[in-house]
PDB file of N, CA and C in Angstrom:
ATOM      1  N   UNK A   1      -7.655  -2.342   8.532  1.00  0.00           N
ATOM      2  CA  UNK A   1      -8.615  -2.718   9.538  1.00  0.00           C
ATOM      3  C   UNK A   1      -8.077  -2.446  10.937  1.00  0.00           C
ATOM      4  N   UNK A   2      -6.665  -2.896  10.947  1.00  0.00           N
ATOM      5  CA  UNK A   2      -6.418  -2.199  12.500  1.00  0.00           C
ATOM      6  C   UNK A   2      -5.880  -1.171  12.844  1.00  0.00           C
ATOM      7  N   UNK A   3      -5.982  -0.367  11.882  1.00  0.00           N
ATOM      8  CA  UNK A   3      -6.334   1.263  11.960  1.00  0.00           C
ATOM      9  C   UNK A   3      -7.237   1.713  12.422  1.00  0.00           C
ATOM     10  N   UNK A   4      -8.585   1.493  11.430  1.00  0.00           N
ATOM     11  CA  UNK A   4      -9.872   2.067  11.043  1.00  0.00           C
ATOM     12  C   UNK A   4     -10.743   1.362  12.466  1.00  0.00           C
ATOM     13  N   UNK A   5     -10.377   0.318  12.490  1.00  0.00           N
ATOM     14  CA  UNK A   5     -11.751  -0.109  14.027  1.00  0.00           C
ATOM     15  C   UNK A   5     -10.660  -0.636  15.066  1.00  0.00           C
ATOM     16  N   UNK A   6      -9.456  -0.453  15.077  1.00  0.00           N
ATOM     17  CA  UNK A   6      -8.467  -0.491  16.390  1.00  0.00           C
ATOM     18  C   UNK A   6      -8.718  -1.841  17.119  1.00  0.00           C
ATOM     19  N   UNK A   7      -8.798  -2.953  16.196  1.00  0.00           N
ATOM     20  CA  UNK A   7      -8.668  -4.142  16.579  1.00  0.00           C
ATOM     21  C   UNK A   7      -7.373  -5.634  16.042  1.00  0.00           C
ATOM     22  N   UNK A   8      -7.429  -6.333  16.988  1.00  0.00           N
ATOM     23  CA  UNK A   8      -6.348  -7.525  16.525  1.00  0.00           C
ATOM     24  C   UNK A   8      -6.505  -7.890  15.312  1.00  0.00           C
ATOM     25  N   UNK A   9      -5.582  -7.890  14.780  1.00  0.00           N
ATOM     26  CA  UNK A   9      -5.586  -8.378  12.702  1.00  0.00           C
ATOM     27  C   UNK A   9      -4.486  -9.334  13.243  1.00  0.00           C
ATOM     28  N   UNK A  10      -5.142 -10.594  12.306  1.00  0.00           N
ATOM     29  CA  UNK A  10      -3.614 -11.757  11.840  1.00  0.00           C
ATOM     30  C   UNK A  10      -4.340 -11.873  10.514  1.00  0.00           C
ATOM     31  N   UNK A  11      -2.353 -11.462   9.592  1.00  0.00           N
ATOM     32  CA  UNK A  11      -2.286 -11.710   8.316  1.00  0.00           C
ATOM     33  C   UNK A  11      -1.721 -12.974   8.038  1.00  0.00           C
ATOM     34  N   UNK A  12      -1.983 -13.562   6.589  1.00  0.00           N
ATOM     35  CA  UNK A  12      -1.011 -14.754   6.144  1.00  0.00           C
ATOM     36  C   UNK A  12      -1.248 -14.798   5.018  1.00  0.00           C
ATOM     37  N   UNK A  13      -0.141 -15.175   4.760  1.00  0.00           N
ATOM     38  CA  UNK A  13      -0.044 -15.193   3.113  1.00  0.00           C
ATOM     39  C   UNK A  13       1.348 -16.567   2.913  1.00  0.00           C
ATOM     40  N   UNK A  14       1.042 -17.022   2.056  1.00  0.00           N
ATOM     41  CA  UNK A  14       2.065 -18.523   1.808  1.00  0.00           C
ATOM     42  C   UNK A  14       3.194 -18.236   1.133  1.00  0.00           C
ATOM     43  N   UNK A  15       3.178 -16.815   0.095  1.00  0.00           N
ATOM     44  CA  UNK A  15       3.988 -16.401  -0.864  1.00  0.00           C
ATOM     45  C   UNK A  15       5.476 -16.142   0.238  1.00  0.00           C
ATOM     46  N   UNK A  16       6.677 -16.686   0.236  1.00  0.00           N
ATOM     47  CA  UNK A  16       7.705 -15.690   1.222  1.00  0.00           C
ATOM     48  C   UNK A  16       7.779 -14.185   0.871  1.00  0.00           C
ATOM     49  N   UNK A  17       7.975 -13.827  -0.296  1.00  0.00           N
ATOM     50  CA  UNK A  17       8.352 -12.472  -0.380  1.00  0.00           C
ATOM     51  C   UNK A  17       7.107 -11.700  -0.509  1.00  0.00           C
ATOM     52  N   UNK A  18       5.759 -11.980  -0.500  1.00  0.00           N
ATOM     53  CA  UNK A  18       4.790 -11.311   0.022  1.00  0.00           C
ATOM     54  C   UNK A  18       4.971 -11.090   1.169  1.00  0.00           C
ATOM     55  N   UNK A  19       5.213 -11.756   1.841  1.00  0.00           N
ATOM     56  CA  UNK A  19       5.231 -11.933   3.716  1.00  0.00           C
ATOM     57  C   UNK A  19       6.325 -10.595   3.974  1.00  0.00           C
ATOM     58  N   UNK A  20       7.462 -11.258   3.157  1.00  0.00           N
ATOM     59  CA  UNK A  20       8.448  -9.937   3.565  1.00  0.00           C
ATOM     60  C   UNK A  20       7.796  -8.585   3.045  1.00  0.00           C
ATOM     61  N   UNK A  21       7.368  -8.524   1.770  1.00  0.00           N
ATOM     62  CA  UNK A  21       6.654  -6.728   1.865  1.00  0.00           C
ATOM     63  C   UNK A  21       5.465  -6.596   3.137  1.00  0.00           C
ATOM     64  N   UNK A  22       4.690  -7.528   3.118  1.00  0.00           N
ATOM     65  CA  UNK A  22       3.926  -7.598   4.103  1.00  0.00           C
ATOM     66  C   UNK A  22       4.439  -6.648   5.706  1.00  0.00           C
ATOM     67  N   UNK A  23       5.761  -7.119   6.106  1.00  0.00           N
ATOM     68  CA  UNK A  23       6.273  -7.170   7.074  1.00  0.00           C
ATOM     69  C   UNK A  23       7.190  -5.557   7.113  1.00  0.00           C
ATOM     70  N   UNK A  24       7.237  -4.801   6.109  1.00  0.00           N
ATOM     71  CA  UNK A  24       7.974  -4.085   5.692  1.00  0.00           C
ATOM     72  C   UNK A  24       6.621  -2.570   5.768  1.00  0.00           C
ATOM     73  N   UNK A  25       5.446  -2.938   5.080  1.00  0.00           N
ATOM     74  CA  UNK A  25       4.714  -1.975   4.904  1.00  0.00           C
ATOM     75  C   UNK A  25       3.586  -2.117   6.628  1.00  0.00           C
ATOM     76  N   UNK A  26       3.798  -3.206   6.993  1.00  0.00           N
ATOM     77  CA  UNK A  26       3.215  -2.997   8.337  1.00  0.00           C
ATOM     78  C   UNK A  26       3.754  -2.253   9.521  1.00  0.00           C
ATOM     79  N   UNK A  27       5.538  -2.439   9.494  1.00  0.00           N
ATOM     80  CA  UNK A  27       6.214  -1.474  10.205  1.00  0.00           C
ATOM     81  C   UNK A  27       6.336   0.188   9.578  1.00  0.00           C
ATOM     82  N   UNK A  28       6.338   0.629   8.451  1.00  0.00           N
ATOM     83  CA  UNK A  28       6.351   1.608   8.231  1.00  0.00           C
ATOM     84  C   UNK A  28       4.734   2.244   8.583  1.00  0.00           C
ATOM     85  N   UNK A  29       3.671   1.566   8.656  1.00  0.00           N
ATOM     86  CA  UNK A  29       2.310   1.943   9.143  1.00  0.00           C
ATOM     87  C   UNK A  29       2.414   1.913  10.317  1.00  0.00           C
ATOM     88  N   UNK A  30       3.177   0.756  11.240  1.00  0.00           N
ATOM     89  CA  UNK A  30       3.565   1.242  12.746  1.00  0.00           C
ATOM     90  C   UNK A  30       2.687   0.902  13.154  1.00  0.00           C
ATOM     91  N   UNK A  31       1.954  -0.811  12.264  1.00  0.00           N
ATOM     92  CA  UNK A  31       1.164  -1.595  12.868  1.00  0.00           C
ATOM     93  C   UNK A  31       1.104  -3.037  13.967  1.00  0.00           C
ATOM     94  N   UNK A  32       0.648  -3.188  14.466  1.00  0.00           N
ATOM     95  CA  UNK A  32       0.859  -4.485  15.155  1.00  0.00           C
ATOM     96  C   UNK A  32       0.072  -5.474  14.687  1.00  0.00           C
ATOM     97  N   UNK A  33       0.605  -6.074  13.834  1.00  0.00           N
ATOM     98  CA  UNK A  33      -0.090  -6.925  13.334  1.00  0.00           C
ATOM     99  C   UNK A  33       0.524  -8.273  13.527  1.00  0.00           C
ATOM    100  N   UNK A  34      -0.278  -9.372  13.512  1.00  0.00           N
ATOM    101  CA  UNK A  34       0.644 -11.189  13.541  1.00  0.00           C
ATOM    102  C   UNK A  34       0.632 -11.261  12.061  1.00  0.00           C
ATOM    103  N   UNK A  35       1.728 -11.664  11.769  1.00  0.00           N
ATOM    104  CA  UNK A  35       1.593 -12.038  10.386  1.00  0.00           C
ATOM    105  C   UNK A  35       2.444 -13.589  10.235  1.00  0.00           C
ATOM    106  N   UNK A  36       1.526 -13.992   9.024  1.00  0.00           N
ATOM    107  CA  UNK A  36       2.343 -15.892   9.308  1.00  0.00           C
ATOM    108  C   UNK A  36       2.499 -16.189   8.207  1.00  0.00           C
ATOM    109  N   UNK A  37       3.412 -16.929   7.510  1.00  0.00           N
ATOM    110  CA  UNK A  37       3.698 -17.775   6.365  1.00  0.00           C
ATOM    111  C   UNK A  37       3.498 -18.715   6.339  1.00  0.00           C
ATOM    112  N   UNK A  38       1.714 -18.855   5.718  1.00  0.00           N
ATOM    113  CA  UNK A  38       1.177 -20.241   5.743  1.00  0.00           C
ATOM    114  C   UNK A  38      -0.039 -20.197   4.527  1.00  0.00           C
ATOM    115  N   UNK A  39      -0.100 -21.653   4.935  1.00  0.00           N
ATOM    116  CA  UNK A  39      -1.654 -22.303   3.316  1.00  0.00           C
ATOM    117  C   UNK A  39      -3.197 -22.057   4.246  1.00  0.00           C
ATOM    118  N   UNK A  40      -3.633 -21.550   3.645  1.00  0.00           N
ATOM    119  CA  UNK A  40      -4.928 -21.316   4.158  1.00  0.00           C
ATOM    120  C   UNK A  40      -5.767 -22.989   4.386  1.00  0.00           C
ATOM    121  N   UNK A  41      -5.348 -23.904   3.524  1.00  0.00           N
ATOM    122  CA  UNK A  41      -5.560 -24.960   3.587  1.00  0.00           C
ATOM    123  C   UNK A  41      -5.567 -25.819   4.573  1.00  0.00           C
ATOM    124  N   UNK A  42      -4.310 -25.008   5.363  1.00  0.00           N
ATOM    125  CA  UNK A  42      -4.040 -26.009   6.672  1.00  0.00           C
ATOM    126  C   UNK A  42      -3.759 -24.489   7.923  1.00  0.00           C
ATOM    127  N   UNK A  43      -4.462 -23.724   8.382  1.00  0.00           N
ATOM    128  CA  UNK A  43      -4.485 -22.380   9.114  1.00  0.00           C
ATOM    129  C   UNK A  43      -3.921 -23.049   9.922  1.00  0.00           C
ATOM    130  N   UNK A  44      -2.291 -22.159  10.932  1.00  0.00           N
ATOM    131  CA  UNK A  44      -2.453 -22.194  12.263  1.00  0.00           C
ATOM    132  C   UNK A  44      -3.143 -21.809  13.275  1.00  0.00           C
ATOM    133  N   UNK A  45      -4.536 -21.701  13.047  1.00  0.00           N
ATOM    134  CA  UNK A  45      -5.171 -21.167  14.593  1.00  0.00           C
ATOM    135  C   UNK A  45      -6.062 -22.356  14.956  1.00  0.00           C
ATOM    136  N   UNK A  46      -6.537 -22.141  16.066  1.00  0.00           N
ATOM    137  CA  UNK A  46      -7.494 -22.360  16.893  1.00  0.00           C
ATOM    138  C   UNK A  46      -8.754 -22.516  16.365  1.00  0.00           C
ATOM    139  N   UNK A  47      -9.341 -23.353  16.400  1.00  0.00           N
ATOM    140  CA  UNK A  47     -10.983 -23.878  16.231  1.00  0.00           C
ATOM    141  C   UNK A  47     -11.630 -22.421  16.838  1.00  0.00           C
ATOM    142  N   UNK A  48     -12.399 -21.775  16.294  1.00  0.00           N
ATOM    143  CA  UNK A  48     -13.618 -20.939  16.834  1.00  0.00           C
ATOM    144  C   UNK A  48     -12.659 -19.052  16.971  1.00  0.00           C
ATOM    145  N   UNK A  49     -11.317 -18.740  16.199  1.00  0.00           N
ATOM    146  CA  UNK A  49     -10.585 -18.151  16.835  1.00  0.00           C
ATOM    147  C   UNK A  49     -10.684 -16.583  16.428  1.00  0.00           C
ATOM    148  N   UNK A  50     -11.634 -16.731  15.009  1.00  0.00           N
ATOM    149  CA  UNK A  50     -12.266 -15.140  14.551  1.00  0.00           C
ATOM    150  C   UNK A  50     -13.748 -15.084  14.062  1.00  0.00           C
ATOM    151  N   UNK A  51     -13.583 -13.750  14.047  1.00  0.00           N
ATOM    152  CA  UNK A  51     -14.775 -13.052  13.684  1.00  0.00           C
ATOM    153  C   UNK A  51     -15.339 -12.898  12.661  1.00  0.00           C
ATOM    154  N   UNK A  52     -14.127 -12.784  11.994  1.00  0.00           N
ATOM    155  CA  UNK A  52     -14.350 -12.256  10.797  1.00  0.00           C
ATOM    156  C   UNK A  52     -12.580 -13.050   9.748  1.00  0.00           C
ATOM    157  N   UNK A  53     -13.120 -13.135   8.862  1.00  0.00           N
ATOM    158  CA  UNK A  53     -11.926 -13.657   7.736  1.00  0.00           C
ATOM    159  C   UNK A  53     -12.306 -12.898   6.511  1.00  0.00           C
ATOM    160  N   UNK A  54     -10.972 -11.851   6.086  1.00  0.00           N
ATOM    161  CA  UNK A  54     -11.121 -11.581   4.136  1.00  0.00           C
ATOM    162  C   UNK A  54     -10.578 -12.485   3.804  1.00  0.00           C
ATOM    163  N   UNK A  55     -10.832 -13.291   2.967  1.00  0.00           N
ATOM    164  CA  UNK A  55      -9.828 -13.658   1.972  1.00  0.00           C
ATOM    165  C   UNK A  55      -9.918 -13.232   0.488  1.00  0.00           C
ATOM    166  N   UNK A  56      -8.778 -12.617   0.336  1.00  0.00           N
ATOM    167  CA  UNK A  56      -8.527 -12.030  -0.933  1.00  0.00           C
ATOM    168  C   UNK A  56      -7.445 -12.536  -2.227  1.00  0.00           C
ATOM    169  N   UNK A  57      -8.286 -12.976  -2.872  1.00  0.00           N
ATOM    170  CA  UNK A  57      -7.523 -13.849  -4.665  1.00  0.00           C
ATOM    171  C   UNK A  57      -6.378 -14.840  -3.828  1.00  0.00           C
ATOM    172  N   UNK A  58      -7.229 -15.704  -3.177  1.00  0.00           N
ATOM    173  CA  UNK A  58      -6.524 -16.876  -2.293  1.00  0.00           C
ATOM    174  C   UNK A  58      -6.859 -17.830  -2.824  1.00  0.00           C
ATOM    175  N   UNK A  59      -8.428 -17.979  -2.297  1.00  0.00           N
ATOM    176  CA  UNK A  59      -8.920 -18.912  -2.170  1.00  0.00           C
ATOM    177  C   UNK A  59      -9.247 -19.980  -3.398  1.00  0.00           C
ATOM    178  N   UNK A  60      -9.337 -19.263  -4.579  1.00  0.00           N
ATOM    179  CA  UNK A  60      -9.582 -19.989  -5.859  1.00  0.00           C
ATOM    180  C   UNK A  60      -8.217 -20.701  -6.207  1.00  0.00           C
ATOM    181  N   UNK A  61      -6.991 -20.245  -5.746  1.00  0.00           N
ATOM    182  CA  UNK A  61      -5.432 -20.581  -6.182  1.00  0.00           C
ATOM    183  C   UNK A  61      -5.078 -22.205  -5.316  1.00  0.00           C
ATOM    184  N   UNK A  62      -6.278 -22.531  -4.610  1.00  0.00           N
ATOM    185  CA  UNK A  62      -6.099 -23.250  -3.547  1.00  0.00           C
ATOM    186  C   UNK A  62      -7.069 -24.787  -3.832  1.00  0.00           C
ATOM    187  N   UNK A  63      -7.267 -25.688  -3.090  1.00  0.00           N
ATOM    188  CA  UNK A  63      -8.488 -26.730  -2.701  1.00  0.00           C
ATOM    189  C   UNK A  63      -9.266 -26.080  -2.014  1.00  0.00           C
ATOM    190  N   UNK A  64     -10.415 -25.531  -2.743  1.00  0.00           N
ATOM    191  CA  UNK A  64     -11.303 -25.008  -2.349  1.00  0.00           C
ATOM    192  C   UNK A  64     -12.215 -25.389  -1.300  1.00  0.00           C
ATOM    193  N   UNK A  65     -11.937 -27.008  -1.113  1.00  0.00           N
ATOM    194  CA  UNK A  65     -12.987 -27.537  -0.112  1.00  0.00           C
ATOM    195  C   UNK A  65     -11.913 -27.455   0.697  1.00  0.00           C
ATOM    196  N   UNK A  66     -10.922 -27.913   0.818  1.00  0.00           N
ATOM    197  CA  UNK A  66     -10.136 -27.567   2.224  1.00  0.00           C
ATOM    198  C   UNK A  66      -9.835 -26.197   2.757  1.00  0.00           C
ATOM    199  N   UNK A  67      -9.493 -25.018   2.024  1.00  0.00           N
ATOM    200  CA  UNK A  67     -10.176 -23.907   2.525  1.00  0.00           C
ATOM    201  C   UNK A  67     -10.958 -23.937   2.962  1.00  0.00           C
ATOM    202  N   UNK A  68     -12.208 -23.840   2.602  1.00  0.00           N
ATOM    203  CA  UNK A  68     -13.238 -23.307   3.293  1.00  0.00           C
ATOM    204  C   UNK A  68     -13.763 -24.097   4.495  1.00  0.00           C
ATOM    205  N   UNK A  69     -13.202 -25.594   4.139  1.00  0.00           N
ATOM    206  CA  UNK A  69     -13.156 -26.436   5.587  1.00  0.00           C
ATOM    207  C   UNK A  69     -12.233 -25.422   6.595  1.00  0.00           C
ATOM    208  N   UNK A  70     -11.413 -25.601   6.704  1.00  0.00           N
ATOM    209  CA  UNK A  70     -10.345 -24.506   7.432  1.00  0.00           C
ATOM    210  C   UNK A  70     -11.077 -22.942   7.679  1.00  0.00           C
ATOM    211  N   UNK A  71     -11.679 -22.222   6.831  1.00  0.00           N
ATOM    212  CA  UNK A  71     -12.362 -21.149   7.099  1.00  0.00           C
ATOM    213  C   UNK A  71     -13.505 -21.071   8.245  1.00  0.00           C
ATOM    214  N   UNK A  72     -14.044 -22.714   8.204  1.00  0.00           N
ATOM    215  CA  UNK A  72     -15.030 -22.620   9.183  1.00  0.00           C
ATOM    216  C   UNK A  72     -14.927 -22.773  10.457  1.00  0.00           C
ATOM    217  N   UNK A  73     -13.422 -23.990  10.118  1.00  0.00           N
ATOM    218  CA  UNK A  73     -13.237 -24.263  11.693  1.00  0.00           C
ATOM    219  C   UNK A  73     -12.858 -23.142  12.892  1.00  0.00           C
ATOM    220  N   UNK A  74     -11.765 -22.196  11.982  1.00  0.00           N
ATOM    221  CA  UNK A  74     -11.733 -21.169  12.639  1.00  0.00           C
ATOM    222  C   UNK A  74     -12.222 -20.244  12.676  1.00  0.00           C
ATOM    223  N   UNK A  75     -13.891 -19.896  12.441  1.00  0.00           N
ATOM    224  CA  UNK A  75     -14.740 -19.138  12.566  1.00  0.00           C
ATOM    225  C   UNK A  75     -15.458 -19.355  13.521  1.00  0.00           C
ATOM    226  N   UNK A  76     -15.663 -18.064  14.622  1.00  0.00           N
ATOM    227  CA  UNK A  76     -16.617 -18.492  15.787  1.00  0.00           C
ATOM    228  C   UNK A  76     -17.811 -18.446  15.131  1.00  0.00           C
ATOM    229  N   UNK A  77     -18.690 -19.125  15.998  1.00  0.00           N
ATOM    230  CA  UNK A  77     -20.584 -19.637  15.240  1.00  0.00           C
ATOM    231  C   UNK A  77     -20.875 -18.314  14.418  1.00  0.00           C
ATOM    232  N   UNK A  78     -20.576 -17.145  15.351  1.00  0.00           N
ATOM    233  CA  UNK A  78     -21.725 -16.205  14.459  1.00  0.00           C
ATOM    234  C   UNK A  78     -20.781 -15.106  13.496  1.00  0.00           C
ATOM    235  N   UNK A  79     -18.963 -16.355  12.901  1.00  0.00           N
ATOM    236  CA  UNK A  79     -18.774 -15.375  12.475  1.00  0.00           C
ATOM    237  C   UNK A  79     -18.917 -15.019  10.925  1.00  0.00           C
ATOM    238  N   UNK A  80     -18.157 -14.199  10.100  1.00  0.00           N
ATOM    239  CA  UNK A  80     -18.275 -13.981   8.838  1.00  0.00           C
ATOM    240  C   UNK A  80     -16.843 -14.607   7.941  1.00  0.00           C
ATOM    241  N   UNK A  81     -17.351 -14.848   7.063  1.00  0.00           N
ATOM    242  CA  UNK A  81     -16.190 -15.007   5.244  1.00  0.00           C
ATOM    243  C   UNK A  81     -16.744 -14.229   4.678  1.00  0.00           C
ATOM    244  N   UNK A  82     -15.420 -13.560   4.203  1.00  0.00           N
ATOM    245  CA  UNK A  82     -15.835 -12.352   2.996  1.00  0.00           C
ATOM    246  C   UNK A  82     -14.262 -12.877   2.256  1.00  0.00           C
ATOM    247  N   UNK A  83     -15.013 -13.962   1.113  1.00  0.00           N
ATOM    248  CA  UNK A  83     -14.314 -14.044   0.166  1.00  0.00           C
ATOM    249  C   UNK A  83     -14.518 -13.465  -1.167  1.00  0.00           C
ATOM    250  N   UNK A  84     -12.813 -13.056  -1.320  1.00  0.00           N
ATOM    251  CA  UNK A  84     -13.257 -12.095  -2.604  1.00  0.00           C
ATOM    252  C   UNK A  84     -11.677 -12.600  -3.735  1.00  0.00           C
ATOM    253  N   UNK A  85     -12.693 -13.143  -4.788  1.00  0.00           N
ATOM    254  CA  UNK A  85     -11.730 -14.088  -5.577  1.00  0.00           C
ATOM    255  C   UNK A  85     -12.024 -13.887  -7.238  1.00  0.00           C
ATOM    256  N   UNK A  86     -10.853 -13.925  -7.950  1.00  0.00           N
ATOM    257  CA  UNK A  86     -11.171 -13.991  -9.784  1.00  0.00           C
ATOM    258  C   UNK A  86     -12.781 -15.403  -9.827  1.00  0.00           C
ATOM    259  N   UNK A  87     -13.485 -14.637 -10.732  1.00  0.00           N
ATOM    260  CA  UNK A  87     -14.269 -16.027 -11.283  1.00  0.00           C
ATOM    261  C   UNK A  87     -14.563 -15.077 -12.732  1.00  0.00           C
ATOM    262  N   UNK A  88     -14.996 -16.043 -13.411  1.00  0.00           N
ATOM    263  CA  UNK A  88     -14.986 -16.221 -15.100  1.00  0.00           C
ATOM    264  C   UNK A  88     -16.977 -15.721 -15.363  1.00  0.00           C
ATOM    265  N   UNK A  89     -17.060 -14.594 -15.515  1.00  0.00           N
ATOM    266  CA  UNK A  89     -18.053 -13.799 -15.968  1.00  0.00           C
ATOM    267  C   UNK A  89     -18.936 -14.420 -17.352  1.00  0.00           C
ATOM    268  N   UNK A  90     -18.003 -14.651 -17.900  1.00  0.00           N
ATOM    269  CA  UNK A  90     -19.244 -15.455 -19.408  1.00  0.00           C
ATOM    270  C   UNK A  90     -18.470 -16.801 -19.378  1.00  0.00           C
ATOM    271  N   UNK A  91     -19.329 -17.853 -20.200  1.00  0.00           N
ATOM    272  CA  UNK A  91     -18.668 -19.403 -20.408  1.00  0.00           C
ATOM    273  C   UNK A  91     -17.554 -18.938 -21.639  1.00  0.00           C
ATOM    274  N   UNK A  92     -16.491 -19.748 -21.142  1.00  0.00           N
ATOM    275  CA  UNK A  92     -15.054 -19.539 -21.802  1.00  0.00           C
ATOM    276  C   UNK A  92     -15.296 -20.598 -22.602  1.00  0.00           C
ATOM    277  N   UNK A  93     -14.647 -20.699 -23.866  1.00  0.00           N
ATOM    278  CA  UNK A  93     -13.838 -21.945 -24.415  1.00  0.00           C
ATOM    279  C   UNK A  93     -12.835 -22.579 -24.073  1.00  0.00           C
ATOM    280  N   UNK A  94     -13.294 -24.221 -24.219  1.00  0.00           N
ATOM    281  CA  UNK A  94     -12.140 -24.871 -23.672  1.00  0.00           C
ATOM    282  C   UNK A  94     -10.875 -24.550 -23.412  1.00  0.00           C
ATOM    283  N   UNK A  95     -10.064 -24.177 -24.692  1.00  0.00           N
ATOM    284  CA  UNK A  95      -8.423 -23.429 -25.047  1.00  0.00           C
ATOM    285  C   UNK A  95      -8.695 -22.464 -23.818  1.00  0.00           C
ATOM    286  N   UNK A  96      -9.266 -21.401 -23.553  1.00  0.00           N
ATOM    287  CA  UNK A  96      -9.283 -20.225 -22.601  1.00  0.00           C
ATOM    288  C   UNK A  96      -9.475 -20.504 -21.151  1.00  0.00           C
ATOM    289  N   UNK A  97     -10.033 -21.356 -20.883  1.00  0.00           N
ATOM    290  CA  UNK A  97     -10.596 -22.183 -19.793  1.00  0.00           C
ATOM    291  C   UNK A  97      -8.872 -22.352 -19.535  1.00  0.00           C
ATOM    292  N   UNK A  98      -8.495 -23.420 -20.052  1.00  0.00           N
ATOM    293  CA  UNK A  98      -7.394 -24.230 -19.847  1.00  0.00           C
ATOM    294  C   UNK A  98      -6.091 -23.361 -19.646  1.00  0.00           C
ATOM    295  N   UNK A  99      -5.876 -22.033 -20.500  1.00  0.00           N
ATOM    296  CA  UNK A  99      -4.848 -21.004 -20.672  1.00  0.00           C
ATOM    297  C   UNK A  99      -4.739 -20.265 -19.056  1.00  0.00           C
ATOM    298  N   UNK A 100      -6.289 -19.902 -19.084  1.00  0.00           N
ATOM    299  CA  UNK A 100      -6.419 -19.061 -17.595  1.00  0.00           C
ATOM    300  C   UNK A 100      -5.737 -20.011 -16.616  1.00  0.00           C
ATOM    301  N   UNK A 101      -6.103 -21.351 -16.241  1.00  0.00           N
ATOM    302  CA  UNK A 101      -6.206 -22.078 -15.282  1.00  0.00           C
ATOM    303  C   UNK A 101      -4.770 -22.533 -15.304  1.00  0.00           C
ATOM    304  N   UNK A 102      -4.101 -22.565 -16.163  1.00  0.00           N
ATOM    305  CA  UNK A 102      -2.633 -23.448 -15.803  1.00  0.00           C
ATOM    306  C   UNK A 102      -1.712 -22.183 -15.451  1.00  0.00           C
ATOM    307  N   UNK A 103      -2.326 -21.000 -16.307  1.00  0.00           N
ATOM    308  CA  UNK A 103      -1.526 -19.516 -16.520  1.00  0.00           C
ATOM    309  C   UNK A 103      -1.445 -19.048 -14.504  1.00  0.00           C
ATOM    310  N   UNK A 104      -2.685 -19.611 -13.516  1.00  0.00           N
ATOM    311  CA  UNK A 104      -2.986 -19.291 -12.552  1.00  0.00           C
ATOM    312  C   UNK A 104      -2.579 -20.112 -11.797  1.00  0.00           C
ATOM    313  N   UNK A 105      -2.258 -21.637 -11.798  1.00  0.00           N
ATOM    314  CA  UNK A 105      -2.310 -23.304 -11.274  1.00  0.00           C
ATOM    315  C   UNK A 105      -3.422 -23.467 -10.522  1.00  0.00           C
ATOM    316  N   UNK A 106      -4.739 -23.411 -11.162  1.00  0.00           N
ATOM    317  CA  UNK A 106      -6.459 -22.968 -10.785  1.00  0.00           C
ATOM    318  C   UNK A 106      -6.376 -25.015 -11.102  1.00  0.00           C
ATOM    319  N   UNK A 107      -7.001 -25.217 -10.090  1.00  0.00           N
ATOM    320  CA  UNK A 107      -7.678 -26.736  -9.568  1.00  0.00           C
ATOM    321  C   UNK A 107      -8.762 -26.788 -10.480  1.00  0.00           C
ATOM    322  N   UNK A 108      -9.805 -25.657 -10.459  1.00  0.00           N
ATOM    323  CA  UNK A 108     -10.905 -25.455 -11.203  1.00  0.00           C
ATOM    324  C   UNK A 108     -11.110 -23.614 -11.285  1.00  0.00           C
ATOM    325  N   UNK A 109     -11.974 -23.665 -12.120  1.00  0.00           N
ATOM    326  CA  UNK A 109     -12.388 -21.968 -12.621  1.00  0.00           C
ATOM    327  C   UNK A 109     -13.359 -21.293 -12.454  1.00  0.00           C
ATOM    328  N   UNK A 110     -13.717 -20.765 -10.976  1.00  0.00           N
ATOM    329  CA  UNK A 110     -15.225 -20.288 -10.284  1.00  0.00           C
ATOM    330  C   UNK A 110     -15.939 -20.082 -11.371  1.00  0.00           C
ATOM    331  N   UNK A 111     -17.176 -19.775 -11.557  1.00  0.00           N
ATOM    332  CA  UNK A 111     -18.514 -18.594 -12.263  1.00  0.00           C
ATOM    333  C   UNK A 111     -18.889 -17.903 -11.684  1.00  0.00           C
ATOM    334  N   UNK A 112     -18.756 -16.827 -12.243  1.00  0.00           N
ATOM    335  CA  UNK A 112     -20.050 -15.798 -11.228  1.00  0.00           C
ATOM    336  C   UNK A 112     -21.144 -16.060 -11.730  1.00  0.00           C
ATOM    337  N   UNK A 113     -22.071 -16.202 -10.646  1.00  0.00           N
ATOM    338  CA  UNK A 113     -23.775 -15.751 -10.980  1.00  0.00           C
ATOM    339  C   UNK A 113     -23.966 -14.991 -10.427  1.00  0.00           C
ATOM    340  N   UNK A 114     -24.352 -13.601 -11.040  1.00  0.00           N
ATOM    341  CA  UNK A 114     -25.166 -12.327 -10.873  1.00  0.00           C
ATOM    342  C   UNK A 114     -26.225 -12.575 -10.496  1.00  0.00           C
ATOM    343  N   UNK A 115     -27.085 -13.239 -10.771  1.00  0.00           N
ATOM    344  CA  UNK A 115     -28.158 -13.612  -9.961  1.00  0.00           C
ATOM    345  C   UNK A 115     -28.524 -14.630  -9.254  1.00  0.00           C
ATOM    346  N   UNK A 116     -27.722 -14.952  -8.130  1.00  0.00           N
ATOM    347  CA  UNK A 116     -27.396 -15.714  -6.900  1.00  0.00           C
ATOM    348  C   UNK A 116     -27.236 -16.681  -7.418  1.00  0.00           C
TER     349      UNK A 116
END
């Protein structure tokens, strides 16, 4: 993204050694990017402070209501979430339910509905 439309990106990710590849493939791109080692749960920014937020195979690994509490605060009024996360396509059985979710440390196990 701050390639393609030549604007401010802040990354974060909670993992440390994500952060360090993070930090590794952003200098070899010879990007300027902020990058932070933190829980989306509890964001360091500012009330109202983007435009736009991806979050990518985060948000389900997390308290989903405190995310997305946190997603809003730091979203200005007219901005966007584009969350993009694992969810469970057909109803699982219990055993599978339970395998996925501890296999992941999943709080709970989204659904998709295909038709809204």
């Amino acid at each position: 993204m701050a390639k393609t439309f030549l604007c401010r990106v802040s990354a974060l990710d909670h993992h440390p050694e994500m952060v360090k590849h993070a930090i590794k493939r952003f200098q070899q791109a010879n990007l300027s990017i902020d990058l932070y080692e933190h829980s989306i749960e509890e964001l360091p920014f500012d009330d109202n402070s983007f435009d736009l937020i991806i979050a990518e195979s985060t948000t389900a690994i997390t308290d989903i209501q405190k995310s997305l509490s946190e997603f809003y605060r730091v979203l200005k009024l007219k901005g966007t979430l584009l969350s993009i996360d694992m969810t469970a396509e057909t109803s699982l059985d219990s055993a599978s339910k339970k395998e996925i979710m501890n296999f992941y440390h999943l709080r709970e196990l989204l659904k998709c509905n295909p038709n809204g």
